[in-house]
C-alpha atoms as a PDB file:
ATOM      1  CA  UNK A   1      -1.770  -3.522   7.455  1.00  0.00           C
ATOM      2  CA  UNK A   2      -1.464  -2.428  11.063  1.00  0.00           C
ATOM      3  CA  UNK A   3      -3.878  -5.019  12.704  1.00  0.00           C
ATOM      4  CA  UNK A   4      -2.132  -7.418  10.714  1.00  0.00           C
ATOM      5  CA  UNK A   5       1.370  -6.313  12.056  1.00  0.00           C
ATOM      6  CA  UNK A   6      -0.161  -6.303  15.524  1.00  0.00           C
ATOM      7  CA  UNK A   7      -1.171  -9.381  15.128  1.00  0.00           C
ATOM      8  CA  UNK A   8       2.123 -10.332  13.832  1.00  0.00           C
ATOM      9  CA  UNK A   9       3.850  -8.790  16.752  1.00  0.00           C
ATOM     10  CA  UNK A  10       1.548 -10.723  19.397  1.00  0.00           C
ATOM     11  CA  UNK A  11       2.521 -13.809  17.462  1.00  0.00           C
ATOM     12  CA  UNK A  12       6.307 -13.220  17.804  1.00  0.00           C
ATOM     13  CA  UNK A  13       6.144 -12.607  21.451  1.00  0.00           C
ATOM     14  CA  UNK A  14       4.258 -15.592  22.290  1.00  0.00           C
ATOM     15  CA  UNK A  15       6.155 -18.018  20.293  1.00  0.00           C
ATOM     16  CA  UNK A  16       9.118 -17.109  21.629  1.00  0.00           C
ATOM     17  CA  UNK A  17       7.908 -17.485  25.355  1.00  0.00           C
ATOM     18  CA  UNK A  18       6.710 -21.040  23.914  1.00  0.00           C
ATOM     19  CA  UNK A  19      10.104 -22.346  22.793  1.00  0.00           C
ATOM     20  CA  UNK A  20      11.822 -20.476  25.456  1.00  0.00           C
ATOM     21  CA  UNK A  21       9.717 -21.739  28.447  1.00  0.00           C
ATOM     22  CA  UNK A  22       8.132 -24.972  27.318  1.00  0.00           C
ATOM     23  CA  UNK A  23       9.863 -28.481  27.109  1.00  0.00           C
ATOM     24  CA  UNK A  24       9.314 -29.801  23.389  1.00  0.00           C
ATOM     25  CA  UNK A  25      10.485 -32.338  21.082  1.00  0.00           C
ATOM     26  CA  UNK A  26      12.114 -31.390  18.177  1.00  0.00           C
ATOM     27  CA  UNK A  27      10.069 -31.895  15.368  1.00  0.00           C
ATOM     28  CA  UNK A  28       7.312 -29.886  18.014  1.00  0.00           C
ATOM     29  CA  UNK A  29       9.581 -26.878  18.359  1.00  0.00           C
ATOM     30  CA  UNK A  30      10.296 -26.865  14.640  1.00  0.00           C
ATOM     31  CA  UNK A  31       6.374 -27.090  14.009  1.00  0.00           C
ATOM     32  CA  UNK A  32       6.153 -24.182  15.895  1.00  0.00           C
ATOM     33  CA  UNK A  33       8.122 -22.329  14.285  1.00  0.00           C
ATOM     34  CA  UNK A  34       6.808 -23.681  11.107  1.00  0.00           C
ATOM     35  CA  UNK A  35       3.502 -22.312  12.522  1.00  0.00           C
ATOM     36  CA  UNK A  36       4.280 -18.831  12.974  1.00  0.00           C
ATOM     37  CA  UNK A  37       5.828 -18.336   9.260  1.00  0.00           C
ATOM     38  CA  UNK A  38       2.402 -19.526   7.993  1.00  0.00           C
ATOM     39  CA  UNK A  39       0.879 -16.801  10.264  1.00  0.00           C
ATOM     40  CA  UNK A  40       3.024 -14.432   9.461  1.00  0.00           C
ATOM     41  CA  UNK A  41       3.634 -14.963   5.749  1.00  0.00           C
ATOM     42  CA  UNK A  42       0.948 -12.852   4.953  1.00  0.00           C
ATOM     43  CA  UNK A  43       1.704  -9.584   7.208  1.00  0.00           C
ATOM     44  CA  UNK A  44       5.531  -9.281   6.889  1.00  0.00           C
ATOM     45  CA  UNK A  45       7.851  -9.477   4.971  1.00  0.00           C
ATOM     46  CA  UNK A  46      10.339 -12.035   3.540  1.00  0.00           C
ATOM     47  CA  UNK A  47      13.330 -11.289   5.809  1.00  0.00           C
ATOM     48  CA  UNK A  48      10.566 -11.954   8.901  1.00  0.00           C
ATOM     49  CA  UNK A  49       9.271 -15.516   7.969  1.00  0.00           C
ATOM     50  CA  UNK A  50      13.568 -16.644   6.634  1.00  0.00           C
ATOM     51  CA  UNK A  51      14.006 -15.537  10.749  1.00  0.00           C
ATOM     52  CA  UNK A  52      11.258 -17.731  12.075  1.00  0.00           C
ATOM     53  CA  UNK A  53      12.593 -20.739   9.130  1.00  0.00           C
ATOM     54  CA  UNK A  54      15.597 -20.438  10.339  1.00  0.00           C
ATOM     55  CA  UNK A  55      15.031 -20.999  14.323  1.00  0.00           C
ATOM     56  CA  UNK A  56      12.770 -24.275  13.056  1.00  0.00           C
ATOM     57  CA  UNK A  57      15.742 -25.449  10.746  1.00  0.00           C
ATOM     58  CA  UNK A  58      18.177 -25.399  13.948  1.00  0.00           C
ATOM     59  CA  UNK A  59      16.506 -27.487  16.125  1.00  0.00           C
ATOM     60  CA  UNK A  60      18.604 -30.529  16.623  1.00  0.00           C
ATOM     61  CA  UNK A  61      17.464 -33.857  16.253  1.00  0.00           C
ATOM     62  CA  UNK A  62      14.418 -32.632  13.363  1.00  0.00           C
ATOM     63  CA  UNK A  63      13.064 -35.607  11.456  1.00  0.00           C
ATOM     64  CA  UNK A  64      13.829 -35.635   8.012  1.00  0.00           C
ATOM     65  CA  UNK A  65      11.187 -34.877   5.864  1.00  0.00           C
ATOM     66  CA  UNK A  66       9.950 -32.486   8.398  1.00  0.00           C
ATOM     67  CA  UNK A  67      13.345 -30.728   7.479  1.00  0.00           C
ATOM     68  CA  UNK A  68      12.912 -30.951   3.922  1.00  0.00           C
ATOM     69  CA  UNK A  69       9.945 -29.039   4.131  1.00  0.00           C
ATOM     70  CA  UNK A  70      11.432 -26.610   6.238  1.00  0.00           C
ATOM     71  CA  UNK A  71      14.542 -26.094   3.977  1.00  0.00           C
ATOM     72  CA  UNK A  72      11.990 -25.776   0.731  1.00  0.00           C
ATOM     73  CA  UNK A  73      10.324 -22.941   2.437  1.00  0.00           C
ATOM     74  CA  UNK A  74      12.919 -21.316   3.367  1.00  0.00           C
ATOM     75  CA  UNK A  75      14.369 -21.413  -0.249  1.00  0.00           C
ATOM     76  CA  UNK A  76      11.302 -20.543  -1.369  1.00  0.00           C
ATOM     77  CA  UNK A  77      11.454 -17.211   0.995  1.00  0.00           C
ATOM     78  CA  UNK A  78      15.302 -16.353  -0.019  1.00  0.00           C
ATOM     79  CA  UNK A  79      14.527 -16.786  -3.989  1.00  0.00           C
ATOM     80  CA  UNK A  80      11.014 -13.818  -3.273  1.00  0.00           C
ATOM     81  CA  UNK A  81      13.667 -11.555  -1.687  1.00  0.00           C
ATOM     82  CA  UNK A  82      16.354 -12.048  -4.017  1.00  0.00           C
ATOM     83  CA  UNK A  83      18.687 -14.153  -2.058  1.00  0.00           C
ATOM     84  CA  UNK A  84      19.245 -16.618  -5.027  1.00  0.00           C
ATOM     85  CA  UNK A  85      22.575 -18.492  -4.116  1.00  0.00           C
ATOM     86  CA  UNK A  86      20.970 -18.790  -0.839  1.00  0.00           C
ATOM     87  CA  UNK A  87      17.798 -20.385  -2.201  1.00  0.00           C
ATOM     88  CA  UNK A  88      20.053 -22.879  -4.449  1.00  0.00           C
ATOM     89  CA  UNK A  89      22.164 -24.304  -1.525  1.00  0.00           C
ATOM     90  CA  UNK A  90      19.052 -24.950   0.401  1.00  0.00           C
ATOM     91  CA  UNK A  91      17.521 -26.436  -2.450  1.00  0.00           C
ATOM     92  CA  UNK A  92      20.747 -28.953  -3.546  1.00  0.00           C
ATOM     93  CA  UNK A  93      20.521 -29.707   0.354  1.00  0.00           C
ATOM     94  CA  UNK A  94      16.859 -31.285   0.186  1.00  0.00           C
ATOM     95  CA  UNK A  95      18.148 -33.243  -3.114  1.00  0.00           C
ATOM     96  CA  UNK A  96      20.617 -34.475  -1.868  1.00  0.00           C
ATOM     97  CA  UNK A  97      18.499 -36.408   0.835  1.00  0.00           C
ATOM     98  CA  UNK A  98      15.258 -38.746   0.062  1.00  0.00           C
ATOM     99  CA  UNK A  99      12.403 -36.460  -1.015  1.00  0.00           C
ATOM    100  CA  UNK A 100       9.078 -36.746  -2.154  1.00  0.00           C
ATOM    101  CA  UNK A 101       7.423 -36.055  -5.668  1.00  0.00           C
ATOM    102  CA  UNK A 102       5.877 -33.448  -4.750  1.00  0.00           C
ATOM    103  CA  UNK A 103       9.006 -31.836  -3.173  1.00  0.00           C
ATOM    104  CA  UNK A 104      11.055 -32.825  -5.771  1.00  0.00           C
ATOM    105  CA  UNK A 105       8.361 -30.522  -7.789  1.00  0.00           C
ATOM    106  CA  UNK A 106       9.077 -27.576  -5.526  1.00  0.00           C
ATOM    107  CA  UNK A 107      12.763 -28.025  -5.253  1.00  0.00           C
ATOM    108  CA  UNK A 108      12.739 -27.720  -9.450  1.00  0.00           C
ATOM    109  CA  UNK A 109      10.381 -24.584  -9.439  1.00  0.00           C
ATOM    110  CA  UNK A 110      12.780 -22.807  -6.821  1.00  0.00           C
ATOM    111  CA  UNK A 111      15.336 -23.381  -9.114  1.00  0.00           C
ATOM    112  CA  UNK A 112      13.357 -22.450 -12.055  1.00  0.00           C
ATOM    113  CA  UNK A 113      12.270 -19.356 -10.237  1.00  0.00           C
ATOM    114  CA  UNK A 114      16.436 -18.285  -9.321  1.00  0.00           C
ATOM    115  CA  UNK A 115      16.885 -18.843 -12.990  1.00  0.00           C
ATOM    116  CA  UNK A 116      14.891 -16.751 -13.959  1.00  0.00           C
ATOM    117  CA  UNK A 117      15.412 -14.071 -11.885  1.00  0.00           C
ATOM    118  CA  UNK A 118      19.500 -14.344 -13.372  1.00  0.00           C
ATOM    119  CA  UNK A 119      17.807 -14.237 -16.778  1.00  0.00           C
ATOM    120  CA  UNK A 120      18.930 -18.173 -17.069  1.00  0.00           C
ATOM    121  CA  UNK A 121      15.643 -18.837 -19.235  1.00  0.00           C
ATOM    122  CA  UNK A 122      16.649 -22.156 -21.006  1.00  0.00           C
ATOM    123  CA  UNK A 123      17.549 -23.562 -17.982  1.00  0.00           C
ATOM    124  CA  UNK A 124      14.225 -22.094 -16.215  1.00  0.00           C
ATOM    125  CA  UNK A 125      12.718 -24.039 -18.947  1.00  0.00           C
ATOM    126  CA  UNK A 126      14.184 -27.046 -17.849  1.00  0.00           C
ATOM    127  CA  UNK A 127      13.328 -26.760 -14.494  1.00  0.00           C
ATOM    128  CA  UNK A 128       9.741 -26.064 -14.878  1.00  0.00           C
ATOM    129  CA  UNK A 129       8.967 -28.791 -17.062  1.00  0.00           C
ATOM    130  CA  UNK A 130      10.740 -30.903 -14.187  1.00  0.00           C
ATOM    131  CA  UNK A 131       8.750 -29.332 -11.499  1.00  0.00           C
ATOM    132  CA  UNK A 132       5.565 -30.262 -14.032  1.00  0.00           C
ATOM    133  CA  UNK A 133       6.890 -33.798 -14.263  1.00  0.00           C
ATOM    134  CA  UNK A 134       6.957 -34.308 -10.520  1.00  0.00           C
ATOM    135  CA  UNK A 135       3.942 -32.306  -9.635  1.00  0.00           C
ATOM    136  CA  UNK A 136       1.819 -34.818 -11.090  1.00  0.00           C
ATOM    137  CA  UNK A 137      -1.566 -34.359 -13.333  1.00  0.00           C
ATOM    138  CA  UNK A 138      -3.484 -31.835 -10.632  1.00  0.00           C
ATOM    139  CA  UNK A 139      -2.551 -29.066  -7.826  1.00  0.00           C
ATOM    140  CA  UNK A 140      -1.513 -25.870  -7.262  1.00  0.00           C
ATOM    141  CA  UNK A 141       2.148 -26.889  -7.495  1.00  0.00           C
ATOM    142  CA  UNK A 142       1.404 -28.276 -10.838  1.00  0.00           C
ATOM    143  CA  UNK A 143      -0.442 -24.750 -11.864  1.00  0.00           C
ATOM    144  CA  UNK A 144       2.352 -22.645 -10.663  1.00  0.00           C
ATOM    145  CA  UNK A 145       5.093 -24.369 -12.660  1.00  0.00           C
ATOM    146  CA  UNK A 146       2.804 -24.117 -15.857  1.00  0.00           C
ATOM    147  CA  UNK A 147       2.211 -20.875 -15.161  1.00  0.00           C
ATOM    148  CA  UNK A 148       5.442 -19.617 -14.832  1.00  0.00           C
ATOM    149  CA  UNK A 149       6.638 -21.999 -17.970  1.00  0.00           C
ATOM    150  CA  UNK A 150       4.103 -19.741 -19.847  1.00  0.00           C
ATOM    151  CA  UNK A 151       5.697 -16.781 -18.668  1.00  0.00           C
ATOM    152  CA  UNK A 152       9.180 -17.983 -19.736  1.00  0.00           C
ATOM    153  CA  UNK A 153       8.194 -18.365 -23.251  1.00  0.00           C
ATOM    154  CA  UNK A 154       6.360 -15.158 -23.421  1.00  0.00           C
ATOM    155  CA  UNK A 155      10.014 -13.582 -22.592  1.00  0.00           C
ATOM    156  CA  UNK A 156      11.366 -15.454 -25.306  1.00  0.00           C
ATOM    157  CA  UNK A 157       8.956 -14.455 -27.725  1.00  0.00           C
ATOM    158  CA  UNK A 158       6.998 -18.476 -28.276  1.00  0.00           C
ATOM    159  CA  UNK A 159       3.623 -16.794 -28.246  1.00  0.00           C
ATOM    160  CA  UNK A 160       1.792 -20.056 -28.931  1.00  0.00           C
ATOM    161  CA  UNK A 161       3.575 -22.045 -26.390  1.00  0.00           C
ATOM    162  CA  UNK A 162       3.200 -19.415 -23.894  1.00  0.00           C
ATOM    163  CA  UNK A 163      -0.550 -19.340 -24.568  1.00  0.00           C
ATOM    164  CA  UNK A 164      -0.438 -23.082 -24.396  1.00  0.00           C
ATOM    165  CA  UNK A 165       0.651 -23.435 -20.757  1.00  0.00           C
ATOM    166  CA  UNK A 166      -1.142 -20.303 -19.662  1.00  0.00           C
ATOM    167  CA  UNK A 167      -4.226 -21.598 -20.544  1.00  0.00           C
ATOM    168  CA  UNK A 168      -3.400 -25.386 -19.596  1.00  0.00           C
ATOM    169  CA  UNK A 169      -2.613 -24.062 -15.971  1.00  0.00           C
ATOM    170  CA  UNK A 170      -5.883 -21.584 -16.234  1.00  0.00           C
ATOM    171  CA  UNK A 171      -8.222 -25.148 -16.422  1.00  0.00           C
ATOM    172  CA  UNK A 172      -6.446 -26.836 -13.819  1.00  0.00           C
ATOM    173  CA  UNK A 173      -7.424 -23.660 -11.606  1.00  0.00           C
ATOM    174  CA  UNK A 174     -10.942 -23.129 -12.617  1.00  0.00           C
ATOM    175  CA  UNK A 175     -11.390 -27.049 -11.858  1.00  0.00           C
ATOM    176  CA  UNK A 176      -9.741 -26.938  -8.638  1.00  0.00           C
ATOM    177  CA  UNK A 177     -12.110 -23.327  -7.845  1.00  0.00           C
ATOM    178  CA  UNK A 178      -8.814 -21.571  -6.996  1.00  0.00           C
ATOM    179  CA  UNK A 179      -9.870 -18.022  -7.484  1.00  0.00           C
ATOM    180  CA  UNK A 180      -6.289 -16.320  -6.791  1.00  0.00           C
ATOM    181  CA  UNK A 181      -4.743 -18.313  -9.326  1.00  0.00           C
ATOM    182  CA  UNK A 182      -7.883 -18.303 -11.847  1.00  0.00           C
ATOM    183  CA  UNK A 183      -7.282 -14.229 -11.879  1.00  0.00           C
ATOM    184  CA  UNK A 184      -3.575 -14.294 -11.557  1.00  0.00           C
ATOM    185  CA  UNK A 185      -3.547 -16.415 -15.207  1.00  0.00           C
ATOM    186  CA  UNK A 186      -6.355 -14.228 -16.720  1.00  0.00           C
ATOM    187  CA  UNK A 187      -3.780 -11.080 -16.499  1.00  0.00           C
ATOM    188  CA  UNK A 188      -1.204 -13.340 -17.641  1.00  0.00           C
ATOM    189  CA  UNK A 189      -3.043 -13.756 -20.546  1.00  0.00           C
ATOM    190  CA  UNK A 190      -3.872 -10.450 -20.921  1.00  0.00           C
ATOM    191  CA  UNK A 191      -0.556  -9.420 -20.945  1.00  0.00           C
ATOM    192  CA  UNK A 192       0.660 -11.934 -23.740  1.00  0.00           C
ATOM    193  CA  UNK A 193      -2.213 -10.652 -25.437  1.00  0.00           C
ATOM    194  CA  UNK A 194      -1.282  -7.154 -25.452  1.00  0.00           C
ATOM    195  CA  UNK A 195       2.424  -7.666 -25.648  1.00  0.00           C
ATOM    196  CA  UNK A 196       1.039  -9.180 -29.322  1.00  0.00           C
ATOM    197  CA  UNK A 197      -1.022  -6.679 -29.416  1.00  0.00           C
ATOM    198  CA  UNK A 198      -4.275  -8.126 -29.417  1.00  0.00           C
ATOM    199  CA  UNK A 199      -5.847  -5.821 -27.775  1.00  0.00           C
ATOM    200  CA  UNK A 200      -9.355  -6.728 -27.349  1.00  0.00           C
ATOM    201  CA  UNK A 201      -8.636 -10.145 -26.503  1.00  0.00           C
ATOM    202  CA  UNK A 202      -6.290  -8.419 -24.107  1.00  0.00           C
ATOM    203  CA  UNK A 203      -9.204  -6.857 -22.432  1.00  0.00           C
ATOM    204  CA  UNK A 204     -11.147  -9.713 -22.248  1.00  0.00           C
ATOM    205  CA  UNK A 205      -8.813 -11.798 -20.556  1.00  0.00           C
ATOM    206  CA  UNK A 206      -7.866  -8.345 -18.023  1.00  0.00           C
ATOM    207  CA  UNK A 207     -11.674  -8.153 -17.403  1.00  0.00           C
ATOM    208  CA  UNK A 208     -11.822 -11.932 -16.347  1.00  0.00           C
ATOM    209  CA  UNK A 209      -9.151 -10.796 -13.950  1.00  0.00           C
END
């Protein structure tokens, strides 16, 4: 959208003037950084917020944890435009260090995600159940990796298992009010309904969308 990209560009421009001009501490800098991917996540694309990643995950001296978050996004941003090797180092990078549950959750998605973008589906299996494992019982990270386990055994033709996790992650949504995600799992279902071709069923679930 233009006001969007305007917005974008504003963004860019002042940042830089910030870490150019402006005496920071590290993990500051890197927040900064951090701050202008989340602003800009939305109005450009992937190759735009892997630039502003990158000049966070180069500041010296970044606390730890603060750079495990930073590497996970940035793997997350190089699996969505296709970079998958990419994605993997970053991700075997964060594992290799002490992590969280929670990013031990998105580290195992990423992965998941690369695999199955290689068409690696029994080892995206894997990886989402892992991600579910570490997600814990509740979250959007939890959703996402049941989603997309449903949408792994849809490809591999387990209908019922598919349906299983689909709806699973659709409850989770609806009880946390997360619209996006309530309507992204209704088509989801609608499309495993018509791929068995089901089709009113299918309609239903596309008109809850």
């Amino acid at each position: 959208h233009p006001e969007a990209m305007t917005t974008a560009t504003g963004l860019r421009r002042d940042l830089r003037l910030v870490l150019d001009r402006v005496r920071l501490s590290p993990d500051a800098r890197a927040r900064a950084a951090l701050l202008a991917f989340y602003e800009l996540m939305w109005a450009a694309p992937p190759e735009v917020g892997i630039a502003w990643l990158e000049v966070a995950l180069a500041v010296e001296g970044l606390e730890d944890s603060l750079a495990a978050q930073v590497r996970l996004r940035l793997a997350g941003l190089h699996v969505k435009a296709g970079h998958v090797p990419e994605s993997r180092q970053l991700v075997q990078c964060v594992l290799a260090g002490e992590v969280t549950d929670d990013q031990r959750g998105e580290a195992s998605f990423i992965l998941g995600i690369g695999d199955v973008m290689t068409d690696r589906m029994a080892s995206a299996e894997a990886r989402f159940l892992q991600a579910i494992e570490h997600f814990g019982e509740s979250g959007t990270g939890r959703v996402r990796a049941l989603a997309n386990l449903g949408i792994v055994y849809r490809t591999l033709g387990r209908w019922d298992e598919s349906r299983t996790q689909l709806e699973t992650a659709l409850r989770l949504a609806v009880a946390d009010d997360n619209r996006t995600q309530v309507s992204t799992l209704s088509n989801s279902l609608g499309n495993l309904e018509h791929h068995e071709q089901r089709w009113s069923e299918a309609l239903r679930w596309y008109g809850e969308a």
